[in-house]
Protein backbone atom coordinates (compact mmCIF):
# COMPACT_ATOMS: atom_id res chain seq x y z
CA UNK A 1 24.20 8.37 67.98
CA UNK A 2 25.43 8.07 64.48
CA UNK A 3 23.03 6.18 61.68
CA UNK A 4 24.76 4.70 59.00
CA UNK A 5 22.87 4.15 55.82
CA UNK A 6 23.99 1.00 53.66
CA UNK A 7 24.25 2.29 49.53
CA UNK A 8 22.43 0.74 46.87
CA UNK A 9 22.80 -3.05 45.99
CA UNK A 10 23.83 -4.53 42.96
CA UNK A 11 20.66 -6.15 42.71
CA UNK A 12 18.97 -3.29 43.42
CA UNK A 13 20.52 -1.39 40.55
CA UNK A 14 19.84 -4.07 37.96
CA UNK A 15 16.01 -4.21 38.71
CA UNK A 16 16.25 -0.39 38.19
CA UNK A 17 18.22 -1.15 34.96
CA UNK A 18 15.72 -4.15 33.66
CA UNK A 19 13.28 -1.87 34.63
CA UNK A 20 13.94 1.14 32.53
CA UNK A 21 15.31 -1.08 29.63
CA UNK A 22 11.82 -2.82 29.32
CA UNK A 23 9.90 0.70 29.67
CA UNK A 24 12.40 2.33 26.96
CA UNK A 25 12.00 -0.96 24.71
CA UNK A 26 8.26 -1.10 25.10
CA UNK A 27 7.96 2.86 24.28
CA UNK A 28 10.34 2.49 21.17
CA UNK A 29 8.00 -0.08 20.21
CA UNK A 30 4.70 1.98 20.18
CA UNK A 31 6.49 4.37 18.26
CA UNK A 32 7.46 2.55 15.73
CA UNK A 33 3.78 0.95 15.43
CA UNK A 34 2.57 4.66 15.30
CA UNK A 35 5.22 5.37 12.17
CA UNK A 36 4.28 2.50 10.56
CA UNK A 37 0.34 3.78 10.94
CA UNK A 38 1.25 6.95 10.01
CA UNK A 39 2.65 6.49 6.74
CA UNK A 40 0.24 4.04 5.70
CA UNK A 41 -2.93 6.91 6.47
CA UNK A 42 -0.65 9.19 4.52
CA UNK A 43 0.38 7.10 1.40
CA UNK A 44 -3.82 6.15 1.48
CA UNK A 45 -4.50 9.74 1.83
CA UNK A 46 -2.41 10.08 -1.22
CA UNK A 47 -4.07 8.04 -3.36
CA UNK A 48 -7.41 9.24 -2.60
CA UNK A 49 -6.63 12.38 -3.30
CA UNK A 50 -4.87 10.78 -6.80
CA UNK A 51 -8.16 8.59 -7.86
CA UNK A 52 -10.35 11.89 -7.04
CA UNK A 53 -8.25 14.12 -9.52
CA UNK A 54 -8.28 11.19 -12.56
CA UNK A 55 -12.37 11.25 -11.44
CA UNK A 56 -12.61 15.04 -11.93
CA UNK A 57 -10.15 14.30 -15.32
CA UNK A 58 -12.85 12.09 -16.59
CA UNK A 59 -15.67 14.26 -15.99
CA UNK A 60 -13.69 17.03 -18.25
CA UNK A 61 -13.57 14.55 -21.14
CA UNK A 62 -9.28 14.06 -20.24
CA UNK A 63 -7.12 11.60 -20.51
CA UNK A 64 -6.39 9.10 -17.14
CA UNK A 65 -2.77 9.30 -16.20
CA UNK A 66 -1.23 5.54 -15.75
CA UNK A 67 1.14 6.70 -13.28
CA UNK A 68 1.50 9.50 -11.02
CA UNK A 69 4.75 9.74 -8.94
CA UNK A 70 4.30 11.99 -5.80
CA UNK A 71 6.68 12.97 -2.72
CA UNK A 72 8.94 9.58 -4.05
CA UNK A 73 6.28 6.94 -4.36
CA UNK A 74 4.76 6.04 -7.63
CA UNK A 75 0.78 5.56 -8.37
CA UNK A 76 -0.83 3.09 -10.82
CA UNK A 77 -3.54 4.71 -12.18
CA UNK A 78 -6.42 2.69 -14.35
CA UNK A 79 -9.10 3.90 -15.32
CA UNK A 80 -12.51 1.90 -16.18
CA UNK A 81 -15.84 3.48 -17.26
CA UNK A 82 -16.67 5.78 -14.51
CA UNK A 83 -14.28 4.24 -11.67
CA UNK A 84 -10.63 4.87 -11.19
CA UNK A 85 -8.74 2.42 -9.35
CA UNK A 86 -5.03 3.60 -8.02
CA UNK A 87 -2.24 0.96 -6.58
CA UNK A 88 0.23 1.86 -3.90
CA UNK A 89 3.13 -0.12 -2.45
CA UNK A 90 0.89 -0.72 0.93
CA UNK A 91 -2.55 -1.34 -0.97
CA UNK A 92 -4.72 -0.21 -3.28
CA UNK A 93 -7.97 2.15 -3.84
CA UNK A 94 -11.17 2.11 -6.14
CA UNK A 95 -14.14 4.76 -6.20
C-alpha cells in the first residue's frame, strides 16, 4: 500500500516566513543597540584618556590644548584650576 504525503501549505510557509522575518528583524535590532553601545564606551574611553593627558600636561607646568581631534571626532578641552573637563558629540567628562 502506497502513502502519499500532502507538500507544504501556503500557510504553512508564511508562518515559517513571519517567523524568520521577526527573528532576523529582532537580531538586527540587538545589533544595532550593541553598535550604538559600543561607540559610545569607545568615544568615552576617548575622552578619558584625553582629560588624563591635559591632567598630566598641567602637572608639567604645560599648556591645556582647547581641542584635540582624534580617529575623526573632535575634543573640547577646558581646563580649570586642577580639573579638566573634555566635551564629545555623545557627552561630556570632568576629573
Amino acid at each position: 500500500m502506497t502513502i502519499f504525503h500532502k507538500g507544504m501549505s501556503l500557510t504553512t510557509v508564511l508562518v515559517a516566513l513571519s517567523l524568520f522575518s521577526s527573528l532576523f528583524l529582532a537580531i538586527n535590532q540587538w545589533a544595532s543597540y550593541q553598535r550604538k553601545n559600543a561607540n559610545h564606551i569607545y568615544q568615552r574611553y576617548q575622552a578619558l584618556q584625553i582629560a588624563e593627558n591635559q591632567q598630566q600636561r598641567q602637572f608639567l607646568g604645560l599648556s591645556c590644548d582647547p581641542l584635540v581631534e582624534q580617529n575623526g571626532l573632535t575634543f573640547q578641552v577646558s581646563c580649570q584650576g586642577n580639573g579638566v573637563k573634555v566635551r564629545y558629540i555623545l557627552g561630556e567628562i570632568q576629573l
